[in-house]
Protein backbone atom coordinates (compact mmCIF):
# COMPACT_ATOMS: atom_id res chain seq x y z
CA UNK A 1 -36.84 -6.78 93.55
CA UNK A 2 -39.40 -4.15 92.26
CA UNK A 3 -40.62 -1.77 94.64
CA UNK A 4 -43.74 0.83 93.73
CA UNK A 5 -44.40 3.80 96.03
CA UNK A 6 -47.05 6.38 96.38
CA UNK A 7 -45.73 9.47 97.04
CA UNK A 8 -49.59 10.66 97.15
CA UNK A 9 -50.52 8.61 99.96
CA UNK A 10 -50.68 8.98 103.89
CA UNK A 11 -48.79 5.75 104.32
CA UNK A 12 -44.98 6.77 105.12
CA UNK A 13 -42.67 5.57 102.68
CA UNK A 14 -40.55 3.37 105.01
CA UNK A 15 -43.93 1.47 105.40
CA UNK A 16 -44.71 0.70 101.73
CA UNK A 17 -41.55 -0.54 101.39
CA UNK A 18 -41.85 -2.87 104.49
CA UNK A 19 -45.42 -3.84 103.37
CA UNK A 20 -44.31 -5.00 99.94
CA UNK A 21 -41.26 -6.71 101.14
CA UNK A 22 -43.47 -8.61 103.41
CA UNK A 23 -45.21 -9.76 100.93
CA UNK A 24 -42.48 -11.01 98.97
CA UNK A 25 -41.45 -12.95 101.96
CA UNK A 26 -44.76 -14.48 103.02
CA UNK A 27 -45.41 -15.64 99.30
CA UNK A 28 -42.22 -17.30 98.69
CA UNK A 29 -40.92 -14.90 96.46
CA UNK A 30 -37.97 -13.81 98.35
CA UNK A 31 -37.42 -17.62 100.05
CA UNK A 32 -35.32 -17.74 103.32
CA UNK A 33 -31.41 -16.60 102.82
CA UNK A 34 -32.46 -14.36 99.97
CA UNK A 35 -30.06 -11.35 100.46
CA UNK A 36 -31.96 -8.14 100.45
CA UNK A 37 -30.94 -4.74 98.45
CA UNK A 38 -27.87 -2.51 100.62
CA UNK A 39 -29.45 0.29 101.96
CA UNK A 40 -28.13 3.06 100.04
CA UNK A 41 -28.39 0.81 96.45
CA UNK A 42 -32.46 0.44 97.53
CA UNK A 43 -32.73 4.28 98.53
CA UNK A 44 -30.98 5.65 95.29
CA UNK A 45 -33.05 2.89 93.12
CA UNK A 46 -36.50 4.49 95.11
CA UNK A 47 -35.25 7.65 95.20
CA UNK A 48 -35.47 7.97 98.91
CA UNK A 49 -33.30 8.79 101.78
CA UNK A 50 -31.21 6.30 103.22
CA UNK A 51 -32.78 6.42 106.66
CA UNK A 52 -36.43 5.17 105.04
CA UNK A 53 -34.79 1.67 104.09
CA UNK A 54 -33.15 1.88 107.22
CA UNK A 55 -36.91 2.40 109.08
CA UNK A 56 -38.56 -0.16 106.74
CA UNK A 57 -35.42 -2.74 107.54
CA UNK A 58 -35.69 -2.56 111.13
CA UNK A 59 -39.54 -2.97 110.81
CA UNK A 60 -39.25 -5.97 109.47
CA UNK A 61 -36.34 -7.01 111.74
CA UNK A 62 -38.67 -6.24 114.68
CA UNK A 63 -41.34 -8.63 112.63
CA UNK A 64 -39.23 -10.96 112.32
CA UNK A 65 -39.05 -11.61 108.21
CA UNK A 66 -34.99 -10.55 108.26
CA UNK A 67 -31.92 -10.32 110.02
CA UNK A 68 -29.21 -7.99 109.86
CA UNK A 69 -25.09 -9.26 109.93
CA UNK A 70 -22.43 -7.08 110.18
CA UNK A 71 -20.65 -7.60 106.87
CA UNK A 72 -23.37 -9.68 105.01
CA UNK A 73 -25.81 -7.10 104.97
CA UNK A 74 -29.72 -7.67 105.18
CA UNK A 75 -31.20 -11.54 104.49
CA UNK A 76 -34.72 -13.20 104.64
CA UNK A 77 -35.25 -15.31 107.94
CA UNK A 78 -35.86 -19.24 107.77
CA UNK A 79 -39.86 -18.98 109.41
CA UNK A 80 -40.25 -20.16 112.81
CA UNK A 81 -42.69 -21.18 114.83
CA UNK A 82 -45.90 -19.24 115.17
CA UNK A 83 -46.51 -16.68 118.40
CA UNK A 84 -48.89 -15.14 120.27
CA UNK A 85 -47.05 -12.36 119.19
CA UNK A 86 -47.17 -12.71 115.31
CA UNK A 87 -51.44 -11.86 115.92
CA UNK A 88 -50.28 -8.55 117.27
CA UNK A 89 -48.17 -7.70 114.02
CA UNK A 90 -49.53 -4.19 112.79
CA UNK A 91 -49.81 -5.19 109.59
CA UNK A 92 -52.09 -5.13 106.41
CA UNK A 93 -54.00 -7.93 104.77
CA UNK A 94 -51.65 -8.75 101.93
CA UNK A 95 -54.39 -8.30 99.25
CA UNK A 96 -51.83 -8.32 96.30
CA UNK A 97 -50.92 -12.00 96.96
CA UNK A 98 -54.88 -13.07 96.97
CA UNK A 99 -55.00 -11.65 93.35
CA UNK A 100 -55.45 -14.24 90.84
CA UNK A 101 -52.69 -14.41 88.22
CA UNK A 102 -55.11 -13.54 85.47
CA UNK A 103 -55.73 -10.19 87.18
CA UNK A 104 -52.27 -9.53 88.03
CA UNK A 105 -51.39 -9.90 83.75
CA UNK A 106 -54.07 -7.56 83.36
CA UNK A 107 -52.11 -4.63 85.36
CA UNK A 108 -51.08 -2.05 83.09
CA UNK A 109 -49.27 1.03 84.76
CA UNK A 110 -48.64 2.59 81.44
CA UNK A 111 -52.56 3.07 81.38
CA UNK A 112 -53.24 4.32 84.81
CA UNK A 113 -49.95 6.93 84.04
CA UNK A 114 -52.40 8.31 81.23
CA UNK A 115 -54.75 8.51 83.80
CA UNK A 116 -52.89 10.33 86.32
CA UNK A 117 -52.08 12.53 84.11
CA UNK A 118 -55.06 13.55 82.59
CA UNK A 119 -56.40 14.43 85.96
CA UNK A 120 -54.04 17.07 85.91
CA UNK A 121 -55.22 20.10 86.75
CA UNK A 122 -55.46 22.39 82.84
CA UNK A 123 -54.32 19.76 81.02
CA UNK A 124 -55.71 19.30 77.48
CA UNK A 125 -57.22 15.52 77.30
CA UNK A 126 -56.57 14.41 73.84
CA UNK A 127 -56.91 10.71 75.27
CA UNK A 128 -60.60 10.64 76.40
CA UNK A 129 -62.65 7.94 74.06
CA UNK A 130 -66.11 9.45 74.96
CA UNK A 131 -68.27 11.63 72.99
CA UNK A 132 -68.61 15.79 73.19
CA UNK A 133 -69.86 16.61 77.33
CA UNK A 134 -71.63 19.06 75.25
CA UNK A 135 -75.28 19.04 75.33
CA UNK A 136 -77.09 18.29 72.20
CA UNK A 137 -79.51 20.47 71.19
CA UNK A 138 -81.78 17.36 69.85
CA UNK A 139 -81.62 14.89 72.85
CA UNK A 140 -81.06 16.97 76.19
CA UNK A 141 -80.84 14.03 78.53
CA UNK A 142 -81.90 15.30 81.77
CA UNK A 143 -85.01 16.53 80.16
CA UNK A 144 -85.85 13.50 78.70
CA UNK A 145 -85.28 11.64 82.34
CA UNK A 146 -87.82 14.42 83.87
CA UNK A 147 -90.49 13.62 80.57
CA UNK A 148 -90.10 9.59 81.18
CA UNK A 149 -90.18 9.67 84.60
CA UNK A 150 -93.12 11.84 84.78
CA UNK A 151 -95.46 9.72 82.37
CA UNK A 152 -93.91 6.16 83.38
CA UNK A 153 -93.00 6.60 86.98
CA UNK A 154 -94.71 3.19 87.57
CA UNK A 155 -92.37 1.46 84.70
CA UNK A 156 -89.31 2.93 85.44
CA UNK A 157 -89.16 1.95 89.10
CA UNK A 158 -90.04 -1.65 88.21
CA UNK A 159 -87.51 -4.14 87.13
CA UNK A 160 -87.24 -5.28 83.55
CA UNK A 161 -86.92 -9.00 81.92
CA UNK A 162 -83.36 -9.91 81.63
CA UNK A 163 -83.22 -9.82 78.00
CA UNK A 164 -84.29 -6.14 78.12
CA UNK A 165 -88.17 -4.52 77.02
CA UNK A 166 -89.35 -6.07 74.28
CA UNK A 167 -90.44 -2.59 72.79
CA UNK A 168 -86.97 -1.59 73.07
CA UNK A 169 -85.57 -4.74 71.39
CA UNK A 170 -88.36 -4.31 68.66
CA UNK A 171 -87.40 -0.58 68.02
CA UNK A 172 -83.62 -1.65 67.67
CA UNK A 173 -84.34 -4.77 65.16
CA UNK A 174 -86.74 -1.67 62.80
CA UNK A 175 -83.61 0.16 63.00
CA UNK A 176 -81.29 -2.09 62.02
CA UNK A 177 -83.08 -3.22 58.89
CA UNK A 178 -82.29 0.06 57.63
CA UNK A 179 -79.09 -1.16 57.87
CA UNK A 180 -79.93 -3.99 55.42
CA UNK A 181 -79.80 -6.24 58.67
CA UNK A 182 -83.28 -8.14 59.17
CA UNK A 183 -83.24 -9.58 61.79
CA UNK A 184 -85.91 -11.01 64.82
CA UNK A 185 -86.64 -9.09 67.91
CA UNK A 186 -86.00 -12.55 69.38
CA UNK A 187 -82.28 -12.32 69.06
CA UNK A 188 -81.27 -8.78 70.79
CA UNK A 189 -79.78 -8.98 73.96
CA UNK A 190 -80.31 -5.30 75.55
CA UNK A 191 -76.25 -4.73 77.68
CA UNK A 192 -75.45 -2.04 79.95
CA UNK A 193 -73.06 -0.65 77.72
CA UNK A 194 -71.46 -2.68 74.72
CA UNK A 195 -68.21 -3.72 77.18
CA UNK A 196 -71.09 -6.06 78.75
CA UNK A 197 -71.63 -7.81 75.42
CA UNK A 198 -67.28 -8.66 75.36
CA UNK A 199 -67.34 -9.47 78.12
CA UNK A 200 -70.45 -12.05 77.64
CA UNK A 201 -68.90 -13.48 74.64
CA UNK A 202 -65.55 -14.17 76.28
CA UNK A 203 -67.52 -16.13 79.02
CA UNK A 204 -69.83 -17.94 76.39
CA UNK A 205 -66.78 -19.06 74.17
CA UNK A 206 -63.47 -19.17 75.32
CA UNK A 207 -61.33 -21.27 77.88
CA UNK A 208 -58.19 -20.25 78.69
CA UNK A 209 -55.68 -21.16 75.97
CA UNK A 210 -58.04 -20.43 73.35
CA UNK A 211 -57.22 -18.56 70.50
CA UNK A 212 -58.79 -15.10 69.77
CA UNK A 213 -57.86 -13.31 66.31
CA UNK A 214 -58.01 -9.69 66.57
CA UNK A 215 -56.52 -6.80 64.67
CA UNK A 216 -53.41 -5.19 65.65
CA UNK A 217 -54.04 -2.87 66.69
CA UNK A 218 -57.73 -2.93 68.41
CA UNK A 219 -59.81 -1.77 71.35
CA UNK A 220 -58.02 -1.65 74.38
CA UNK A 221 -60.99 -2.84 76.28
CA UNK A 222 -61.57 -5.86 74.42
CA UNK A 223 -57.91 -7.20 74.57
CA UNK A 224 -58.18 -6.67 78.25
CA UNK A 225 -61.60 -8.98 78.46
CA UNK A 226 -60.19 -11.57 76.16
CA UNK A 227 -56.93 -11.58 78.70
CA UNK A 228 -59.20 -11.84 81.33
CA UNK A 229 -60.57 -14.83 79.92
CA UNK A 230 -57.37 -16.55 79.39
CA UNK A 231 -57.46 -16.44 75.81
CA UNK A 232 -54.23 -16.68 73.81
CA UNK A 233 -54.51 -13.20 71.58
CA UNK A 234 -53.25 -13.49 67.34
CA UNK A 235 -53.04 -9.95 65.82
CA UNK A 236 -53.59 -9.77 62.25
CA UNK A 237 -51.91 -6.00 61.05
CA UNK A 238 -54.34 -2.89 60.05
CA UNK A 239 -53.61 -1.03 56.34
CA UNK A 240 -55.70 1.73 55.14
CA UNK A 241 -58.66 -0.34 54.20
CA UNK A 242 -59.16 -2.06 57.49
CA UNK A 243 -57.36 -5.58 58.62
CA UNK A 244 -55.82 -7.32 56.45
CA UNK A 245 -57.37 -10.35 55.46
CA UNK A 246 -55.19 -11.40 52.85
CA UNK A 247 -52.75 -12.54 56.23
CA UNK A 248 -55.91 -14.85 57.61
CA UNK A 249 -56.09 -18.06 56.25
CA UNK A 250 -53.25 -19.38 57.09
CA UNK A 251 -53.62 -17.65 60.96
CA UNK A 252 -57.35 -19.64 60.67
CA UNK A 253 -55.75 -22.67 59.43
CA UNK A 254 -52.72 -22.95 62.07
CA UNK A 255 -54.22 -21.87 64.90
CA UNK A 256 -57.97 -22.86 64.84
CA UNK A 257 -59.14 -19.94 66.84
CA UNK A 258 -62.53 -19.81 68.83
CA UNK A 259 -63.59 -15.85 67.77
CA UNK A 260 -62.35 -13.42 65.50
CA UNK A 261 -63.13 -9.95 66.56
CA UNK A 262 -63.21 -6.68 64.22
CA UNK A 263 -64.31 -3.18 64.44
CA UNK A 264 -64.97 -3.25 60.57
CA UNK A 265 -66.12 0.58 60.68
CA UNK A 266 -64.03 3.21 61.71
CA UNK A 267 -61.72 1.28 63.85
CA UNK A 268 -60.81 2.17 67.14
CA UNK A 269 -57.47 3.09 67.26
CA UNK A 270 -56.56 3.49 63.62
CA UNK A 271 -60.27 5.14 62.13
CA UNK A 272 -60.09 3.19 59.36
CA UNK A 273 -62.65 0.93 57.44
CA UNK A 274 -62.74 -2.37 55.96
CA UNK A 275 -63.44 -2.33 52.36
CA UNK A 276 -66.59 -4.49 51.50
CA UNK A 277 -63.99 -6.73 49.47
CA UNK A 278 -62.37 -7.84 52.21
CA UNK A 279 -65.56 -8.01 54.31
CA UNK A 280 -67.04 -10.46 52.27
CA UNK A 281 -63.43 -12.48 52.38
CA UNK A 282 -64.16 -12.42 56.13
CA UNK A 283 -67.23 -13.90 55.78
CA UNK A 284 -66.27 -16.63 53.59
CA UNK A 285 -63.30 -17.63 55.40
CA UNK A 286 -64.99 -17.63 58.83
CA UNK A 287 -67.67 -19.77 57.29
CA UNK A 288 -64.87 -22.05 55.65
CA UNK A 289 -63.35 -22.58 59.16
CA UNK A 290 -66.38 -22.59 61.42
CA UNK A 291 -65.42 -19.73 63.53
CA UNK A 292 -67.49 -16.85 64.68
CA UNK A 293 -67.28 -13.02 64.19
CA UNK A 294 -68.20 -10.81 67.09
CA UNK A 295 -68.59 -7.67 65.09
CA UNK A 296 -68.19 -3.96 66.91
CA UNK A 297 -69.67 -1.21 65.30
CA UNK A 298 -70.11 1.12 68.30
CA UNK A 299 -68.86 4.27 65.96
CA UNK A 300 -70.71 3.41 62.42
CA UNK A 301 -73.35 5.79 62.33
CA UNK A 302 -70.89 8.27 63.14
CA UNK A 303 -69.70 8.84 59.76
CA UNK A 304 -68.74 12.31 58.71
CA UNK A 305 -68.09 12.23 54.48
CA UNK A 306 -69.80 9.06 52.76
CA UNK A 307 -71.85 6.58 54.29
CA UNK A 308 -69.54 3.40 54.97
CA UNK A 309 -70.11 -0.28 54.14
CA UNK A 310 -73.16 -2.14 55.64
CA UNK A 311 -71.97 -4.00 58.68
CA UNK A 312 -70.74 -7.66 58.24
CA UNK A 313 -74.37 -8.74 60.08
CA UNK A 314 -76.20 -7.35 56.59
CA UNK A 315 -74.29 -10.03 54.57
CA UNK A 316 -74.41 -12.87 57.37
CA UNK A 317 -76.49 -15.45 55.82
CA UNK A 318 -75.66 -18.36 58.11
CA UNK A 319 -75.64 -17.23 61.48
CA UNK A 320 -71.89 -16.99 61.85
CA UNK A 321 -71.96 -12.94 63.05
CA UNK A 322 -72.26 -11.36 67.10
CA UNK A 323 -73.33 -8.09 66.63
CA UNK A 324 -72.31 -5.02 69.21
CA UNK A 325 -74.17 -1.78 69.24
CA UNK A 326 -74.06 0.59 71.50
CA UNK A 327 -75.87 3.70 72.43
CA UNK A 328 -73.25 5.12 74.97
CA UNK A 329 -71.16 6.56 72.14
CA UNK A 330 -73.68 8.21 70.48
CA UNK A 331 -75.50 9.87 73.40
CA UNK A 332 -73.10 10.01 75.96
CA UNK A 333 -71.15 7.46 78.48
CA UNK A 334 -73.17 8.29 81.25
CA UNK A 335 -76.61 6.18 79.39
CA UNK A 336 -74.34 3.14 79.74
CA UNK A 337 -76.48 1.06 77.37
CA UNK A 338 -75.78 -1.19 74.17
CA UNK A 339 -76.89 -3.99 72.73
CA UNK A 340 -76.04 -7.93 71.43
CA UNK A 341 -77.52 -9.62 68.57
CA UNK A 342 -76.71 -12.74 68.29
CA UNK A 343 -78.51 -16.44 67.08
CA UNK A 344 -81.40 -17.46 68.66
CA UNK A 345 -79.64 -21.04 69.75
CA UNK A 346 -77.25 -19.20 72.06
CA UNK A 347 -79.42 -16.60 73.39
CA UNK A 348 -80.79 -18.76 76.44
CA UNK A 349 -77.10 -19.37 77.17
CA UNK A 350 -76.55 -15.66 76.87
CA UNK A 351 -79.38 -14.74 78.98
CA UNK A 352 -78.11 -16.65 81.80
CA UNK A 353 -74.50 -15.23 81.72
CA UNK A 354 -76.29 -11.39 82.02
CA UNK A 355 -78.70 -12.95 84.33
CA UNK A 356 -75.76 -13.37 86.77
CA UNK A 357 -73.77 -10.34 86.00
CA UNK A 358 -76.75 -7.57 86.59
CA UNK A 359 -79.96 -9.43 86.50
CA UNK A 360 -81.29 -6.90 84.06
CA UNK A 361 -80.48 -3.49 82.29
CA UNK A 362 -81.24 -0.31 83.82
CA UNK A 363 -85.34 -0.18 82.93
CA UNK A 364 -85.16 3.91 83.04
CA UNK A 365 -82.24 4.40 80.81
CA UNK A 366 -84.29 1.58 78.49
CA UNK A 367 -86.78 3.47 79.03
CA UNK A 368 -84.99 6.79 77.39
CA UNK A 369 -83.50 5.43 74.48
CA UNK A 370 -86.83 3.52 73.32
CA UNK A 371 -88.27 7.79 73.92
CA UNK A 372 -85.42 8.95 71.06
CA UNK A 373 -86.03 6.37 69.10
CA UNK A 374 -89.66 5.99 69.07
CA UNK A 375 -90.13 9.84 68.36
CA UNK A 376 -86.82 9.67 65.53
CA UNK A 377 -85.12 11.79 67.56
CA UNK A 378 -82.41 9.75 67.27
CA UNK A 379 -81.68 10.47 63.74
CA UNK A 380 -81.77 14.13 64.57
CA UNK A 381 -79.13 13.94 67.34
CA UNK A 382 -76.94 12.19 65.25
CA UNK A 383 -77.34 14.76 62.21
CA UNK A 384 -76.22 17.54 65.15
CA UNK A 385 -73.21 14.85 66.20
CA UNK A 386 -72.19 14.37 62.71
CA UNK A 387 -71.66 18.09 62.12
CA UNK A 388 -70.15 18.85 65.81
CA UNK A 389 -67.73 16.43 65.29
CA UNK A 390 -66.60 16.82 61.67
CA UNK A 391 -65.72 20.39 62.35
CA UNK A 392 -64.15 18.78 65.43
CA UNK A 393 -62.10 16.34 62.77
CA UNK A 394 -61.17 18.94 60.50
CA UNK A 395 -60.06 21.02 63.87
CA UNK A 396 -57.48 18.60 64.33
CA UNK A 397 -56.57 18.43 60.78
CA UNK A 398 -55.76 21.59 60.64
CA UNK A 399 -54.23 22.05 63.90
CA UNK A 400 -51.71 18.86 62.87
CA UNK A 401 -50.90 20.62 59.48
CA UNK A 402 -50.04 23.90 61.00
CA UNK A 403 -48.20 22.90 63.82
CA UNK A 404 -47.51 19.40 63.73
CA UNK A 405 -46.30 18.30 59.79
CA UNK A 406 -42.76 17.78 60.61
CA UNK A 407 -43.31 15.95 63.68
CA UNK A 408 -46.24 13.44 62.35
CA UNK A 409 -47.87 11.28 59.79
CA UNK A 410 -50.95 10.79 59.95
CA UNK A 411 -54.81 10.14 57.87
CA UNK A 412 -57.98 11.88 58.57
CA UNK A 413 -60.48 9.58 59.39
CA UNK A 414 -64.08 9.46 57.82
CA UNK A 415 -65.89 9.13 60.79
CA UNK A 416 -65.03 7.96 64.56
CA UNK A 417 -63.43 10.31 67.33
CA UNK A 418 -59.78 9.02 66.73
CA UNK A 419 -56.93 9.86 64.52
CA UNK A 420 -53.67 7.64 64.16
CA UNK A 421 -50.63 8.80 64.17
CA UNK A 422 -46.86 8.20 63.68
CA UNK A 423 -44.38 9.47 65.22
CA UNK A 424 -40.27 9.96 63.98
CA UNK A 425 -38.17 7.25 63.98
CA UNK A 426 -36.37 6.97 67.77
CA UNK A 427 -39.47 8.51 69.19
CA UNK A 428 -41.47 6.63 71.29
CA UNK A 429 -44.78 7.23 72.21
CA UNK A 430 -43.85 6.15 76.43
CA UNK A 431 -41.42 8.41 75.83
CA UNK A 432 -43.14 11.53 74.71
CA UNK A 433 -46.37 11.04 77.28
CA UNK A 434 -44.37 12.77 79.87
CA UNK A 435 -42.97 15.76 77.92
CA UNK A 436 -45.69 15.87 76.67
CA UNK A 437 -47.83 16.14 80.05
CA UNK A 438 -45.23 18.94 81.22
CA UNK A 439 -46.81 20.64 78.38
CA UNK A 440 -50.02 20.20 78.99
CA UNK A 441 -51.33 18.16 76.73
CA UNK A 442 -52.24 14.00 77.41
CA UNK A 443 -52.65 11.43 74.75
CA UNK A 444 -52.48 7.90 74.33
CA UNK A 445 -49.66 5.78 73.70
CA UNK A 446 -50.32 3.15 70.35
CA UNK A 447 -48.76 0.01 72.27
CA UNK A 448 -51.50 -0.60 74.50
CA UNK A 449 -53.86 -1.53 71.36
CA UNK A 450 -51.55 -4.20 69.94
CA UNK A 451 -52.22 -7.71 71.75
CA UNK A 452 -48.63 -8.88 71.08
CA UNK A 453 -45.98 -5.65 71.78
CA UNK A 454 -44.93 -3.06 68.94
CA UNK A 455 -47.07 0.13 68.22
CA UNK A 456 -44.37 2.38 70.41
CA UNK A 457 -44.11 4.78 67.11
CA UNK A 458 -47.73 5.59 67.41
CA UNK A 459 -50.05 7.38 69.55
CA UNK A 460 -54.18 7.69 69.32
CA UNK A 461 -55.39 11.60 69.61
CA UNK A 462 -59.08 12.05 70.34
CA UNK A 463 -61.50 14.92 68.72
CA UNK A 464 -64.52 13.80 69.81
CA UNK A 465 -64.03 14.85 73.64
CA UNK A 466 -62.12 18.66 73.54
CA UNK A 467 -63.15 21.67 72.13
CA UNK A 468 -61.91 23.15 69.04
CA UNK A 469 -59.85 25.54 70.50
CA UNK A 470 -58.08 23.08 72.72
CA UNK A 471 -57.63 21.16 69.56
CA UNK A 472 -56.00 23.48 68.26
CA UNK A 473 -53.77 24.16 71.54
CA UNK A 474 -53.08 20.76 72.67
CA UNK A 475 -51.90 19.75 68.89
CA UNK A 476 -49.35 22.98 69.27
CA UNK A 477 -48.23 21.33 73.04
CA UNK A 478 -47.84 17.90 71.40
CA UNK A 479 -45.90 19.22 68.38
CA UNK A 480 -43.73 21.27 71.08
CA UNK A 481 -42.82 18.29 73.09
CA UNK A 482 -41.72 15.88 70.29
CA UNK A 483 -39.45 19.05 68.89
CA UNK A 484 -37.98 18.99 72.39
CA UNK A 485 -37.80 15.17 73.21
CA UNK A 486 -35.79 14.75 69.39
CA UNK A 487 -33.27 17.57 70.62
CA UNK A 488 -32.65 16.47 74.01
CA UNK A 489 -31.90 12.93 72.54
CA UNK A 490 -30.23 14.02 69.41
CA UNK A 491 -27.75 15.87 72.76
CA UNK A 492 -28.02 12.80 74.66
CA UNK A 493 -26.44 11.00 71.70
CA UNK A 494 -23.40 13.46 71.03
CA UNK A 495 -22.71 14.62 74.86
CA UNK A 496 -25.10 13.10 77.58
CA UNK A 497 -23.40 15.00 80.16
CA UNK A 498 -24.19 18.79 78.61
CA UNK A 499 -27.84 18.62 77.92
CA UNK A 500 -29.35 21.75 79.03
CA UNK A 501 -32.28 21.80 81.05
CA UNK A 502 -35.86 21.71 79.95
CA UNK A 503 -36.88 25.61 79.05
CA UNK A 504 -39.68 27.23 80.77
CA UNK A 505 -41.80 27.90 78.34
C-alpha cells in the first residue's frame, strides 16, 4: 500500500492518509478482509507519529470502511447497506479513481520533484528548456505588441481562420524555401506552440497499441503525447551523429510502426545532429515501408559553428515528411506559436482536429511574428541569439572543464540549449538531483527521455536559460555534489553505520 503526503498542504496528515485509504477501499483495491498496515509499521514507513495512523484509523472506523480486533489488527469491512448517514460522510470526491488509466501512466513524480525543486528559492535552474528571459535587443516583444496593436487594433481583436492568416502561412512557406524546402502556402498549419502539432499527429495517426519509433533518448514532451495516445513506444539508440539508423530496418520490418519521430538537428536531450548520410537512409527506408516522419526542428536555426544539414522536408520528394517549427524557442515561450506542414490530403483532417482543440491560433501573437518576419527582423534576432547563446555554450564548457572533468563526460553541442552528460559509474542521476538541490543547483535527470527505462547515468544541463555567471556557479555546485554523493557511497560500501554527516558548506 503506497501512501503520498503533502507536508505543504492545509489538509492534516491523518486526513490524507484516510482520504487515500478510502479510495483504495471504494475502488476495490484493498477488497473486504484486506488487513491494513500496524500502526507503528505505517507511521515509520510515512514518517509520521504513531497517533496520525491512529486518527486516520479511527476516521475510517467511524466511516465505516474498517474494523479494528484486538489481536488481528486493522481490516477492510465487507460493504453494507447504504444510509442516510453515508450522505453525511465529510468526505472528498475521490477524483484519483475517475482518472483514466492512460492519465494515471502518464504520472511522473520524478518530473514534478525537478519542479519542486527548481522553485526553490536561489537555486540555479540548469533544467529550464526555454530560451534567455533576456530581452533581445532586435525583437523587444512588448514593443512590438504596442506597434501591432496600435495600427491593427481592428485585426487583432477579430478571430482568425483555423488554419491560421494566410499572410502568415505565406511568409513561413518564403522562409522555408531558403531552407531548400518549397513548399505551398496551402499545406502550413499555423499551432499554438509546436506541442499542438504532437499532439495533432498522435490524434490523426495512432490508436492505442500502435507502434511509434522514436530515438532514445528524445523529447520528453513528445513521449508523454504519444503515451497519451496509447501508442506502444520503440527507441532506436542516439551516437554522435544523430540516431542510429543502421538499427532500423529490422525495428521497421518487425514491428510495422505508424510514425517515426526525430529531432534530426540538434537533438533535444543529447544536441547532436544526424549526418545527411543517414538522413537520406531515413528517407529511403520510411519510403520502403510506407511510414511517415514527423520531423522536429524547433532548435535548427539555432546553430552556433557551421550551418547544419537541410531538414529531412528539403529532400522529401513524396510526401512522406510532417514538419514542426516553432517560433516559441526562438523568441521566447511566452509567443506560444509554431507551425505544421504537412500534405495537402490530410490537412482538412488536420484542420478539424485544431478546430476542436482551440478553434484558431492567437490572431495577435500571428499577428507579431508575421511583423518580424515581414520587416527581416527575424534574421536579426537570431544573429543576436546565436551570439548570446554561444558564449552561453562555451560558458558551460568551460565551467565543466574547470570544475567538473573528473566528475563528467560530456560533448559540446553545435547549436541547441542542451548539453549531455555522463555521469561515473554507480552514480545515478535520481540520485544526485537531491544533493545536488542541497547545493543549489537543479538539473534534469537523462531517464525521463528514454521511452523504455535506462539513461540513469545521464543528466541534460541547460545554457540557454541562466546567465553566465550562474553557469559557471551551478556547474561548480553540480561538480560538488557528485564529489560528495561518490564519498558518502564509497563509506556506505565499507561501513554504512559511520558515514559522517553532510558538511555545511
Amino acid at each position: 500500500m503506497q501512501l503520498t503526503l503533502d507536508r505543504h498542504s492545509r489538509v492534516p496528515l491523518y486526513q490524507q492518509i484516510r482520504h487515500q485509504i478510502r479510495e483504495m477501499i471504494l475502488s476495490g483495491r484493498l477488497p473486504p478482509g484486506t488487513r491494513l498496515p500496524a500502526e507503528r509499521a505505517l507511521a515509520a514507513a510515512l514518517g509520521v507519529n504513531r497517533t496520525t495512523v491512529v486518527n486516520a484509523y479511527r476516521e475510517l472506523q467511524a466511516d465505516g470502511l474498517v474494523e479494528a480486533h484486538v489481536g488481528r489488527g486493522t481490516t477492510v469491512c465487507a460493504p453494507g447497506p447504504s444510509s442516510e448517514a453515508d450522505e453525511d460522510l465529510d468526505l472528498p470526491l475521490s477524483w484519483s479513481n475517475l482518472l483514466t488509466s492512460r492519465v494515471r501512466r502518464l504520472h511522473n513524480p520524478l518530473i514534478q520533484e525537478v519542479a519542486r525543486l527548481a522553485a526553490r528559492e536561489g537555486i540555479i535552474r540548469l533544467a529550464t528548456g526555454v530560451p534567455t528571459p533576456e530581452t533581445s535587443p532586435v525583437v523587444d516583444l512588448q514593443q512590438l505588441m504596442r506597434t501591432v496593436v496600435s495600427r491593427d487594433e481592428a485585426q487583432v481583436l477579430r478571430d482568425s481562420p483555423t488554419e491560421g492568416l494566410e499572410s502568415l502561412r505565406e511568409a513561413l512557406a518564403s522562409r522555408l524555401a531558403i531552407k531548400g524546402c518549397h513548399v505551398s502556402a496551402s499545406r502550413v498549419l499555423i499551432l499554438s506552440g509546436s506541442q499542438q502539432g504532437l499532439d495533432l499527429v498522435a490524434r490523426l495517426l495512432l490508436e492505442p497499441g500502435d507502434v511509434v519509433i522514436v530515438e532514445a533518448p528524445t523529447y520528453l514532451g513528445a513521449l508523454r503525447v504519444f503515451r497519451a495516445a496509447g501508442a506502444r513506444l520503440i527507441g532506436v539508440p542516439v551516437d554522435e551523429a544523430g540516431m542510429r539508423v543502421d538499427l532500423l530496418e529490422p525495428l521497421l520490418a518487425r514491428y510495422r510502426p505508424r510514425l517515426i519521430y526525430t529531432i534530426p538537428t540538434f537533438q533535444n536531450p543529447t544536441g547532436v545532429t544526424l549526418s545527411p548520410e543517414r538522413r537520406q537512409r531515413l528517407l529511403s527506408l520510411a519510403r520502403r515501408f510506407q511510414v511517415p516522419i514527423l520531423e522536429d526542428d524547433s532548435y535548427g536555426d539555432l546553430y552556433y559553428d557551421e550551418t547544419p544539414p537541410a531538414p529531412l522536408l528539403a529532400s522529401d520528394r513524396h510526401e512522406g515528411v510532417l514538419y514542426l517549427g516553432s517560433f516559441s524557442a526562438l523568441l521566447g515561450p511566452g509567443l506560444r506559436l509554431g507551425w505544421l506542414l504537412a500534405p495537402t490530403s490530410i490537412m482538412g483532417a488536420l484542420t478539424t482536429l485544431k478546430q476542436m482543440a482551440d478553434l484558431h491560433p492567437g490572431t495577435l501573437v500571428q499577428v507579431m511574428a508575421l511583423e518580424v518576419l515581414r520587416t527581416g527582423r527575424l534574421d536579426d534576432h537570431l544573429e543576436w541569439a546565436r551570439h548570446a547563446y554561444a558564449r552561453r555554450r562555451d560558458a558551460m564548457e568551460q565551467a565543466l572543464r574547470r570544475h567538473a572533468a573528473s566528475e563528467l563526460t560530456w560533448e559540446a553541442p553545435q547549436g541547441g540549449f542542451y548539453y549531455w552528460c555522463r555521469l561515473p559509474d554507480g552514480i545515478h542521476a535520481r540520485d544526485l538531483l537531491r544533493e545536488a538541490a542541497d547545493e543549489g543547483v537543479v538539473f534534469v535527470p537523462g531517464e525521463v527521455f528514454f521511452p523504455d527505462g535506462g539513461g540513469e547515468s545521464f543528466l541534460r544541463l541547460n545554457f540557454s536559460y541562466p546567465t553566465e555567471a550562474e553557469i559557471e556557479e551551478g556547474v561548480r555546485r553540480l561538480a560538488r555534489a557528485i564529489r560528495w554523493l561518490r564519498r558518502r557511497q564509497a563509506a556506505e560500501a565499507v561501513a554504512p553505520i559511520s558515514v559522517a554527516p553532510r558538511p555545511v558548506v
